[in-house]
N, C-alpha and C. Protein backbone atom coordinates (compact mmCIF):
# COMPACT_ATOMS: atom_id res chain seq x y z
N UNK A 1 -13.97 27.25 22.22
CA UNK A 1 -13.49 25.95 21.80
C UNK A 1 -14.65 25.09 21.30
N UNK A 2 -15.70 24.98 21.61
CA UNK A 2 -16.92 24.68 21.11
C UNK A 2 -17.38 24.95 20.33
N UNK A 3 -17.43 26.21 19.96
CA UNK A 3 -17.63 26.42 18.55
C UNK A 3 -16.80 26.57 17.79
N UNK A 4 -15.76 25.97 18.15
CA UNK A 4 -14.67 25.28 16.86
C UNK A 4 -14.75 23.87 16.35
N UNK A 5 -15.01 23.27 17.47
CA UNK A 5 -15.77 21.65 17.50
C UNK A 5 -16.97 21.50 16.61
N UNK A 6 -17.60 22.21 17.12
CA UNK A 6 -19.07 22.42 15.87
C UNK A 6 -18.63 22.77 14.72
N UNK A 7 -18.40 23.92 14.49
CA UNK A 7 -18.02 24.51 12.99
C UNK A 7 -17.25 22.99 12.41
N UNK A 8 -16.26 22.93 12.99
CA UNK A 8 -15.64 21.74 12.27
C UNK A 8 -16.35 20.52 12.10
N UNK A 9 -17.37 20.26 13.06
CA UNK A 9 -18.40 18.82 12.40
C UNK A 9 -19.15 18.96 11.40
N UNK A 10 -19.59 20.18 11.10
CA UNK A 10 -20.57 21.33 10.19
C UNK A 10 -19.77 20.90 8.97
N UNK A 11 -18.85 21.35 8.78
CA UNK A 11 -17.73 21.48 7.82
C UNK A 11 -17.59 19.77 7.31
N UNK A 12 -17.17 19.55 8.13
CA UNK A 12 -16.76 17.71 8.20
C UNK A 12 -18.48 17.05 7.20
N UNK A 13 -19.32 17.40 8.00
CA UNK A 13 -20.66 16.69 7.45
C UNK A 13 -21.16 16.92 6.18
N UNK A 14 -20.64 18.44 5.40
CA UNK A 14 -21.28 19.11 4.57
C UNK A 14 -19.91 18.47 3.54
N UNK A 15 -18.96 18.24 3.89
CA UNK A 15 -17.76 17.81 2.86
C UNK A 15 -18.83 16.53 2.45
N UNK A 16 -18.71 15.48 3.71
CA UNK A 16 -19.45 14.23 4.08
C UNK A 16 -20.37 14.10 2.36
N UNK A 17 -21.36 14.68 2.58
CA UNK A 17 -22.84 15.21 1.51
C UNK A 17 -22.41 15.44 0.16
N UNK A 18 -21.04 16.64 0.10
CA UNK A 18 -20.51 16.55 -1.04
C UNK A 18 -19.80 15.39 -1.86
N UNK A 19 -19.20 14.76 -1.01
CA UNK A 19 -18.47 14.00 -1.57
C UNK A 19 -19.87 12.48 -2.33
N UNK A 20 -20.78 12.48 -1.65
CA UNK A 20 -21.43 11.34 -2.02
C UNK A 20 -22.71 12.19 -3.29
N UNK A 21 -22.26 13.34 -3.85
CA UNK A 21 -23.36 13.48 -4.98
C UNK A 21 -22.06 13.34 -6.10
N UNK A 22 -21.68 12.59 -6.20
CA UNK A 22 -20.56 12.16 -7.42
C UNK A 22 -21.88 11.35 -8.50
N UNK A 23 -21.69 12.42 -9.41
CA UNK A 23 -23.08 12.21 -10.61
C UNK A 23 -23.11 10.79 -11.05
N UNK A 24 -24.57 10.44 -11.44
CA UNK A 24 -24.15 9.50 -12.19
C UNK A 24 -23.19 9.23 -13.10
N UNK A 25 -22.83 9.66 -14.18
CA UNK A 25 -22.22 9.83 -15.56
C UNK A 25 -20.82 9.50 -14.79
N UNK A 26 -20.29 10.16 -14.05
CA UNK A 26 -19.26 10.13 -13.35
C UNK A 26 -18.73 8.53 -12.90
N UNK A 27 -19.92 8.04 -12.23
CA UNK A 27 -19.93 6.86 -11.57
C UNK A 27 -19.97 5.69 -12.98
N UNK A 28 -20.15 5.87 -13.78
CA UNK A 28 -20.83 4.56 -14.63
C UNK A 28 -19.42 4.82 -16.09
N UNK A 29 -18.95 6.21 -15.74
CA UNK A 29 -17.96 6.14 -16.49
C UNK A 29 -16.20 5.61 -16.19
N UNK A 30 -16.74 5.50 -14.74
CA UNK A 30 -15.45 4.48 -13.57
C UNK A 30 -16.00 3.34 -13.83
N UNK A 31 -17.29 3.10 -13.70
CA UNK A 31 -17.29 1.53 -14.33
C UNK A 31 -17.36 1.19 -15.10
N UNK A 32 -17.17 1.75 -16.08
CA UNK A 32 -17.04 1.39 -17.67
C UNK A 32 -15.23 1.08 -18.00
N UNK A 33 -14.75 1.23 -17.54
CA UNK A 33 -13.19 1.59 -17.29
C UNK A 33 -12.88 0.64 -16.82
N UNK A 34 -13.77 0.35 -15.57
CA UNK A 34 -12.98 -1.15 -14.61
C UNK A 34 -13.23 -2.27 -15.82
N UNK A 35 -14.38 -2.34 -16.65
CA UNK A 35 -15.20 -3.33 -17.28
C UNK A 35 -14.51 -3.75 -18.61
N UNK A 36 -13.73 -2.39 -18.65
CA UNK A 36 -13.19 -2.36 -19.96
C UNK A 36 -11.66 -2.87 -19.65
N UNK A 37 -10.80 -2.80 -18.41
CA UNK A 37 -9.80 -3.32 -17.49
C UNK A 37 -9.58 -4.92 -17.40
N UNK A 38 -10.73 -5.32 -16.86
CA UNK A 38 -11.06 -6.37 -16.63
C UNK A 38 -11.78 -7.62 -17.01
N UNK A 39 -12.71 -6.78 -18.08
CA UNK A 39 -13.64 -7.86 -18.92
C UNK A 39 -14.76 -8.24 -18.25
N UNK A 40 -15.06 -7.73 -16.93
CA UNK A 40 -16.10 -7.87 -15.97
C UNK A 40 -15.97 -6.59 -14.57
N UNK A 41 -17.08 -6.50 -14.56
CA UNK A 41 -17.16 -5.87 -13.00
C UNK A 41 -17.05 -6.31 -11.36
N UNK A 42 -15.84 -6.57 -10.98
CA UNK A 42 -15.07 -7.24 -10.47
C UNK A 42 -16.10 -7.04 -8.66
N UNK A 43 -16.33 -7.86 -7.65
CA UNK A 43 -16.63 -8.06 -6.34
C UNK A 43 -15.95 -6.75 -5.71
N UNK A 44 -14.66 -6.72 -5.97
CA UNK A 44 -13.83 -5.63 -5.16
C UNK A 44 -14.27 -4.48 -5.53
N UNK A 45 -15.08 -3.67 -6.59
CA UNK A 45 -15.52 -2.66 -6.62
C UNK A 45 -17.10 -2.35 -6.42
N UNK A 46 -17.78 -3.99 -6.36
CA UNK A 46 -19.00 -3.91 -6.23
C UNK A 46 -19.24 -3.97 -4.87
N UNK A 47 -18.46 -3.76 -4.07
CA UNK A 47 -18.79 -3.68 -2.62
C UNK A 47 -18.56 -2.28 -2.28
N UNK A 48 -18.10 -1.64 -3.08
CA UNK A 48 -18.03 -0.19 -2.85
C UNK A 48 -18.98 0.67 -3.14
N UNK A 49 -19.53 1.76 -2.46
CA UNK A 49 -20.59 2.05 -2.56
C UNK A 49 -20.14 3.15 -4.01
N UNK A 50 -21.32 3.45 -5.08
CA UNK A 50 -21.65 3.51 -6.20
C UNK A 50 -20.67 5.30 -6.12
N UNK A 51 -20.66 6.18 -5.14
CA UNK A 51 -20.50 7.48 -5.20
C UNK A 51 -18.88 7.15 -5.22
N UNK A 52 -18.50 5.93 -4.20
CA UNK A 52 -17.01 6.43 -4.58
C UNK A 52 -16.07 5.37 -5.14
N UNK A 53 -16.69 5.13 -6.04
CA UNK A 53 -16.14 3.89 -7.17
C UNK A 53 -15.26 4.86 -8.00
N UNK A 54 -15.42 6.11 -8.08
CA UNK A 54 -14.68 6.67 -9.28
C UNK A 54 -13.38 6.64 -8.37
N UNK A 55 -13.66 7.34 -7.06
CA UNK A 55 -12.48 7.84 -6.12
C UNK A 55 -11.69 6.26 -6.14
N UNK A 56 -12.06 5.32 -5.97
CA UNK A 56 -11.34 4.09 -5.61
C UNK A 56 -10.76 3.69 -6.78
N UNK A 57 -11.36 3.75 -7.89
CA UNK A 57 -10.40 3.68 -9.13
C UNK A 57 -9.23 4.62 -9.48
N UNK A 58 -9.42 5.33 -9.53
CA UNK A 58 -8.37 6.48 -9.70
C UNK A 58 -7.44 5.98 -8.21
N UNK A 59 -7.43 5.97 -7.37
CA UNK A 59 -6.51 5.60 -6.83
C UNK A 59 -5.57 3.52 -6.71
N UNK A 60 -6.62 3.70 -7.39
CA UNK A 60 -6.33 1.89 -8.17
C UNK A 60 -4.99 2.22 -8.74
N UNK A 61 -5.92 2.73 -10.11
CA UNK A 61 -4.81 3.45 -11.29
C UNK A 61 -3.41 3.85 -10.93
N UNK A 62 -3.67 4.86 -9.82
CA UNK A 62 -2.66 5.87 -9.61
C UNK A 62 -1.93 4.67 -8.62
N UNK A 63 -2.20 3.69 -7.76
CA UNK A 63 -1.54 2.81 -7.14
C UNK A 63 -0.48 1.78 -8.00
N UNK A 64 -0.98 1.50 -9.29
CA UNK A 64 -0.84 0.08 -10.22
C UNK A 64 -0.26 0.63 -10.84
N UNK A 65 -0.50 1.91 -12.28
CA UNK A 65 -0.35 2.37 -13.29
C UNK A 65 1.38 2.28 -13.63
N UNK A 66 1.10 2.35 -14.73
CA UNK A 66 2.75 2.31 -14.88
C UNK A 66 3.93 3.16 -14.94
N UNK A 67 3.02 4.73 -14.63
CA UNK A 67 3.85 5.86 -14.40
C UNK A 67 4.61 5.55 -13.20
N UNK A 68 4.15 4.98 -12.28
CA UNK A 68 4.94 4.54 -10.85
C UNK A 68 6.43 4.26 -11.22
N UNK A 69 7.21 4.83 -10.08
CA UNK A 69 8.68 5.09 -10.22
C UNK A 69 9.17 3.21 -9.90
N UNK A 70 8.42 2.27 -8.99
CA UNK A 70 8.90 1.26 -8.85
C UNK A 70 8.02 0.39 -9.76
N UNK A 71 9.18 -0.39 -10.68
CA UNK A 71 8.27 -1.28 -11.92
C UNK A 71 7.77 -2.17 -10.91
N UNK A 72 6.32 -2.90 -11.57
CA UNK A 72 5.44 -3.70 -11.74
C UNK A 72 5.65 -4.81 -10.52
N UNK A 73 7.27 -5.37 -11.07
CA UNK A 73 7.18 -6.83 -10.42
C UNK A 73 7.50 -6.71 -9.27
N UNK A 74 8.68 -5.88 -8.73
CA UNK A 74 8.81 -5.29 -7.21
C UNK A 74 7.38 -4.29 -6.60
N UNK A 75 6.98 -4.06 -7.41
CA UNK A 75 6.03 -3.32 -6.13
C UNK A 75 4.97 -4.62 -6.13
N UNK A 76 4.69 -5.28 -6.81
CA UNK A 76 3.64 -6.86 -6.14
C UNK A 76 4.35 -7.34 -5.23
N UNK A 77 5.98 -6.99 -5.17
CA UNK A 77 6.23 -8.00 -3.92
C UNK A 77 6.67 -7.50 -2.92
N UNK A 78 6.48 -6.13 -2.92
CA UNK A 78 6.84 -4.74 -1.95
C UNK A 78 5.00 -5.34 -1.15
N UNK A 79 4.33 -4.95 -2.18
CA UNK A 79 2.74 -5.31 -1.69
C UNK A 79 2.35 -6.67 -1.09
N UNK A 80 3.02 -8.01 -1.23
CA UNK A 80 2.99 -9.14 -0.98
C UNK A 80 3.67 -8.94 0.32
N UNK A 81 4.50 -8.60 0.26
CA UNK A 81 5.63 -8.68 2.15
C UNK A 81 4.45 -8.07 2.88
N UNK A 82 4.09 -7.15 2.61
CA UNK A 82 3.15 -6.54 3.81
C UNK A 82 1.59 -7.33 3.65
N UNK A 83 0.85 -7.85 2.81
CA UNK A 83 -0.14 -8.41 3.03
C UNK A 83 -0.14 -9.69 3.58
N UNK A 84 1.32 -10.34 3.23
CA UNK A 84 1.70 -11.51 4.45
C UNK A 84 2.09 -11.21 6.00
N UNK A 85 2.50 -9.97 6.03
CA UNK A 85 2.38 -9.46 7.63
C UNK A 85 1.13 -8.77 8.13
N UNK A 86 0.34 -8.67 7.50
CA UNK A 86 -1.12 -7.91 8.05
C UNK A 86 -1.79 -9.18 8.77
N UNK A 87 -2.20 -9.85 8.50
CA UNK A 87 -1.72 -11.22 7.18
C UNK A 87 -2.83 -10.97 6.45
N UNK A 88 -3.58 -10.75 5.42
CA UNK A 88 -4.31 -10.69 4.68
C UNK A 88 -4.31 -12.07 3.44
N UNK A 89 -5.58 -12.99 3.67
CA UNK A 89 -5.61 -13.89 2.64
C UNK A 89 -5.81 -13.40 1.02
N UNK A 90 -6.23 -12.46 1.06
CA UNK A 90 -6.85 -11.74 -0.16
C UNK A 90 -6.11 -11.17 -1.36
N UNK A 91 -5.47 -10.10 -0.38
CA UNK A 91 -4.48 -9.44 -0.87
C UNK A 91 -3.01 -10.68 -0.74
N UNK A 92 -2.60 -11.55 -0.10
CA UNK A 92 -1.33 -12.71 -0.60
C UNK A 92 -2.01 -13.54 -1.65
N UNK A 93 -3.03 -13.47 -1.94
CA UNK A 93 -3.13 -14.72 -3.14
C UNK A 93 -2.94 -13.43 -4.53
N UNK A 94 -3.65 -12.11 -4.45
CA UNK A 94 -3.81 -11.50 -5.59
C UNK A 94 -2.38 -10.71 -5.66
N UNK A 95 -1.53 -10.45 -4.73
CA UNK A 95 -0.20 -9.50 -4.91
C UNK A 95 0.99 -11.00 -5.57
N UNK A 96 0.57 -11.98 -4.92
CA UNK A 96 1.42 -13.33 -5.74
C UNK A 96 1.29 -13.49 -6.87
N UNK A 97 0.29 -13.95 -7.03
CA UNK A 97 -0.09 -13.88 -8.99
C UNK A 97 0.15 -12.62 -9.82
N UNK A 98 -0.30 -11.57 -9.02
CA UNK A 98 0.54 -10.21 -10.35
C UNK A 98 1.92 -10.07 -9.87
N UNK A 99 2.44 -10.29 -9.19
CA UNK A 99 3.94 -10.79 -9.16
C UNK A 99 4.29 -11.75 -10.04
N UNK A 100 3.98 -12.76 -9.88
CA UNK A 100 4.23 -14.00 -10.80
C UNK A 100 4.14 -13.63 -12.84
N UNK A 101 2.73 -12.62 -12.57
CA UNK A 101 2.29 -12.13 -13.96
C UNK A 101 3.82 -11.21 -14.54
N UNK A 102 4.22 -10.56 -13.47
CA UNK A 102 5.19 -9.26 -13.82
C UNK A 102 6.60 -10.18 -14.01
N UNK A 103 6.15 -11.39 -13.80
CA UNK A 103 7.70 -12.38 -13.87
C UNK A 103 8.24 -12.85 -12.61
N UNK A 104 7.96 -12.41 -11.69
CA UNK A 104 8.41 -12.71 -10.16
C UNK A 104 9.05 -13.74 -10.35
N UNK A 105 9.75 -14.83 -9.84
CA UNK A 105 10.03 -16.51 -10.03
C UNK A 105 9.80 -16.77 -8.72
N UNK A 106 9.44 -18.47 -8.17
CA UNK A 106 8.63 -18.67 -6.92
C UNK A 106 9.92 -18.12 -6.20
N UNK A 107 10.95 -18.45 -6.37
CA UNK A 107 12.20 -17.58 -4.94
C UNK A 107 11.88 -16.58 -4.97
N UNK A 108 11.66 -15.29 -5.49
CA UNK A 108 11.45 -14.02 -5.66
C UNK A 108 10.27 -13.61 -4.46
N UNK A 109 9.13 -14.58 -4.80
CA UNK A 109 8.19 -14.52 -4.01
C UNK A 109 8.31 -15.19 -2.56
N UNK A 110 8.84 -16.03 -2.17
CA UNK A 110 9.58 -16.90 -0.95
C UNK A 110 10.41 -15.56 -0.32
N UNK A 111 11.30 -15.25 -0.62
CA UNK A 111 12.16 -14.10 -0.11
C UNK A 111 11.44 -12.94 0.04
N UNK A 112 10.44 -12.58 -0.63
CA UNK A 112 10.07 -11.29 0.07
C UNK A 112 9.00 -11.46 0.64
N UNK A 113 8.47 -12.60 0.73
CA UNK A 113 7.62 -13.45 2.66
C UNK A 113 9.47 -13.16 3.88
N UNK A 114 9.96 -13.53 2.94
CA UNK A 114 10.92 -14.52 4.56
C UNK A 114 11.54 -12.65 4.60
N UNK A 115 11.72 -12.01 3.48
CA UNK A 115 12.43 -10.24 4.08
C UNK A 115 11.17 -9.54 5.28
N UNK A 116 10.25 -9.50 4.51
CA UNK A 116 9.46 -8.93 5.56
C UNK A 116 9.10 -9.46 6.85
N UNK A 117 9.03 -11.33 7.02
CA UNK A 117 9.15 -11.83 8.01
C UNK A 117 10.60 -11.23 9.18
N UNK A 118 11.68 -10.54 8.51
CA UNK A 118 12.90 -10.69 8.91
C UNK A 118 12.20 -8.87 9.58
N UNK A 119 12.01 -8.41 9.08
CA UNK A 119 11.92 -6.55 9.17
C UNK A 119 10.80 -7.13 10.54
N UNK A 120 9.73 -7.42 10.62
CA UNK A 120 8.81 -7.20 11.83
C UNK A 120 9.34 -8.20 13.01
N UNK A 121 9.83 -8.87 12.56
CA UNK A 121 10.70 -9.61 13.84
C UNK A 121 11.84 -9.02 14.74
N UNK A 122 12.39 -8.38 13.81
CA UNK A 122 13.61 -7.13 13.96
C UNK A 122 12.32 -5.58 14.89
N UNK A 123 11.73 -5.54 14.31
CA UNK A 123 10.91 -4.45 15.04
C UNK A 123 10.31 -4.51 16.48
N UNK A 124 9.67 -6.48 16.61
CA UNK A 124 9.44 -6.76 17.49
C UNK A 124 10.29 -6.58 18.37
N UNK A 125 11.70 -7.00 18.27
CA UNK A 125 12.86 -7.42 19.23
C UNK A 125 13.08 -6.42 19.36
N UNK A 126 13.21 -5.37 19.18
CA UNK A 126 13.61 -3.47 19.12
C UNK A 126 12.49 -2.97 20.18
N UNK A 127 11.10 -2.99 19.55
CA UNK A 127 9.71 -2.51 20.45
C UNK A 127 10.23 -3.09 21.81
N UNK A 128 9.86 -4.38 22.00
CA UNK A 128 9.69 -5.07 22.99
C UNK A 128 10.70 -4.62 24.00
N UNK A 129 11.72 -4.45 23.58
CA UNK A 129 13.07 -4.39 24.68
C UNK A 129 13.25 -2.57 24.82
N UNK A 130 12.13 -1.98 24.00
CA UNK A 130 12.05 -0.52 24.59
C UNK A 130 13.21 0.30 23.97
N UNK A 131 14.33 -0.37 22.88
CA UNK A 131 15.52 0.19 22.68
C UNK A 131 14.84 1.87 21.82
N UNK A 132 15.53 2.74 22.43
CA UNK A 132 15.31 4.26 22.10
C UNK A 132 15.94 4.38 21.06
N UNK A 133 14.84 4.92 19.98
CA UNK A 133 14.50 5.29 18.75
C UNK A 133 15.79 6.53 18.06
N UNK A 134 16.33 7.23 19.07
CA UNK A 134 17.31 8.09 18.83
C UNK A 134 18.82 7.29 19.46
N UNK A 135 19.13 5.97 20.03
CA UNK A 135 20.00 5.53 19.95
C UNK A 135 20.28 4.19 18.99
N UNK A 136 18.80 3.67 18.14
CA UNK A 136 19.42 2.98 17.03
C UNK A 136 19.82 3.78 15.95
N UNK A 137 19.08 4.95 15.95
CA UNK A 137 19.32 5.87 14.54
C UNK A 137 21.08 6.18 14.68
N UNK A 138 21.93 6.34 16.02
CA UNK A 138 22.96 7.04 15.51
C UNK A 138 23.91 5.85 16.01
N UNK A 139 23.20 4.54 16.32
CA UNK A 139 24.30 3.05 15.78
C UNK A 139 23.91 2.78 14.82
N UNK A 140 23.11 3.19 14.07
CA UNK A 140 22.50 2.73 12.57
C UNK A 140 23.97 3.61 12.11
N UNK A 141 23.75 4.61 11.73
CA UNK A 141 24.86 5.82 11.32
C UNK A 141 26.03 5.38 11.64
N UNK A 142 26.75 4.62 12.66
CA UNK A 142 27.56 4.52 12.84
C UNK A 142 28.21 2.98 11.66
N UNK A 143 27.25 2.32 12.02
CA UNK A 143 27.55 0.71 11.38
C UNK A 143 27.59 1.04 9.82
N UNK A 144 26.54 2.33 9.21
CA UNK A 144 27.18 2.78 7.79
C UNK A 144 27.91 3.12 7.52
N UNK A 145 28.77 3.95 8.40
CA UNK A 145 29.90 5.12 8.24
C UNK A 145 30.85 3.38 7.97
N UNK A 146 31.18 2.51 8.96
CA UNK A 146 31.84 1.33 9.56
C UNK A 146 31.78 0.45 8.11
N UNK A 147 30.95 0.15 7.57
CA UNK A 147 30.65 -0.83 6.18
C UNK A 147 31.28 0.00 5.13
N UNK A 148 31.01 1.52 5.38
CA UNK A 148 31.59 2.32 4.03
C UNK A 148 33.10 2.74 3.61
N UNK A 149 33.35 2.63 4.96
CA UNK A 149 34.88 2.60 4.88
C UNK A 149 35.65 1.44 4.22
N UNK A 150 34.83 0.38 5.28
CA UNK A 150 35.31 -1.16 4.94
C UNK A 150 35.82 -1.27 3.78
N UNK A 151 34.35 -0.74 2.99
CA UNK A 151 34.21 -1.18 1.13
C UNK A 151 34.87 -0.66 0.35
N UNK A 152 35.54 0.90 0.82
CA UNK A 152 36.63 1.43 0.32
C UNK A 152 38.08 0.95 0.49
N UNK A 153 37.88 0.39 1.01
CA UNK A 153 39.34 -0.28 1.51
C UNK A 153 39.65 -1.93 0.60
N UNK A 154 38.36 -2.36 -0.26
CA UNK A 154 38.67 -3.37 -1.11
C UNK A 154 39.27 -3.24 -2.24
């Protein structure tokens, strides 16, 4: 078992090494990209260390980009509900404004503070009181089956 522990820190350290010789050319061609994005080389990537600026862009991209199955203005405010529950000042001033950019309107942005306020309050009251995880799932199931009927019946 020990020398599974080792081998695997071995392994772990030597990934470690690899991952931080990300070439120059590599690195300056992620920041050429952000620069060309942005019109400047933005704080949020200059705090990142130089090897994995490419890695953090590309997952920028791949986070933002517009191949993403949820458009633009809902995922800023998919991203806004949760940076107001972390609470993060950073991320609620910058997920508001590209919301706002994608069209959001200020209710848009109000409601998905007060939805996500509604989901961790609901979680709290669930955690706290210990209710078992396999008896909301099959009153969850039940209250759908209960609404779906309902709606057939209009």
């Amino acid at each position: 078992m020990k020398n599974l522990f080792i081998t695997g820190l071995v392994l772990l350290f030597s990934l470690s090494i690899t991952a931080q010789t990300t070439d120059k050319a590599t690195i300056q061609k992620a920041k050429n990209e952000i620069i060309g994005t942005f019109g400047f080389y933005p704080t949020l990537f200059e705090i990142v260390p130089d090897y994995q600026v490419p890695g953090m862009w590309s997952y920028f991209i791949a986070t933002t980009g517009p191949q993403n199955a949820i458009p633009p203005k809902y995922r800023e405010l998919i991203n806004l509900a949760v940076a107001a529950q972390i609470p993060c000042d950073y991320c609620i001033y910058f997920h508001t404004e590209a919301a706002k950019g994608y069209g959001a309107t200020e209710d848009e942005v109000k409601e998905a503070i007060v939805t996500a306020s509604s989901t961790r309050a609901w979680s709290m009251i669930l955690q706290g009181n210990g209710v078992e995880l396999d008896q909301f799932k099959d009153e969850f199931k039940k209250m759908m089956t209960f609404m779906a009927k309902k709606a057939k019946k209009k």
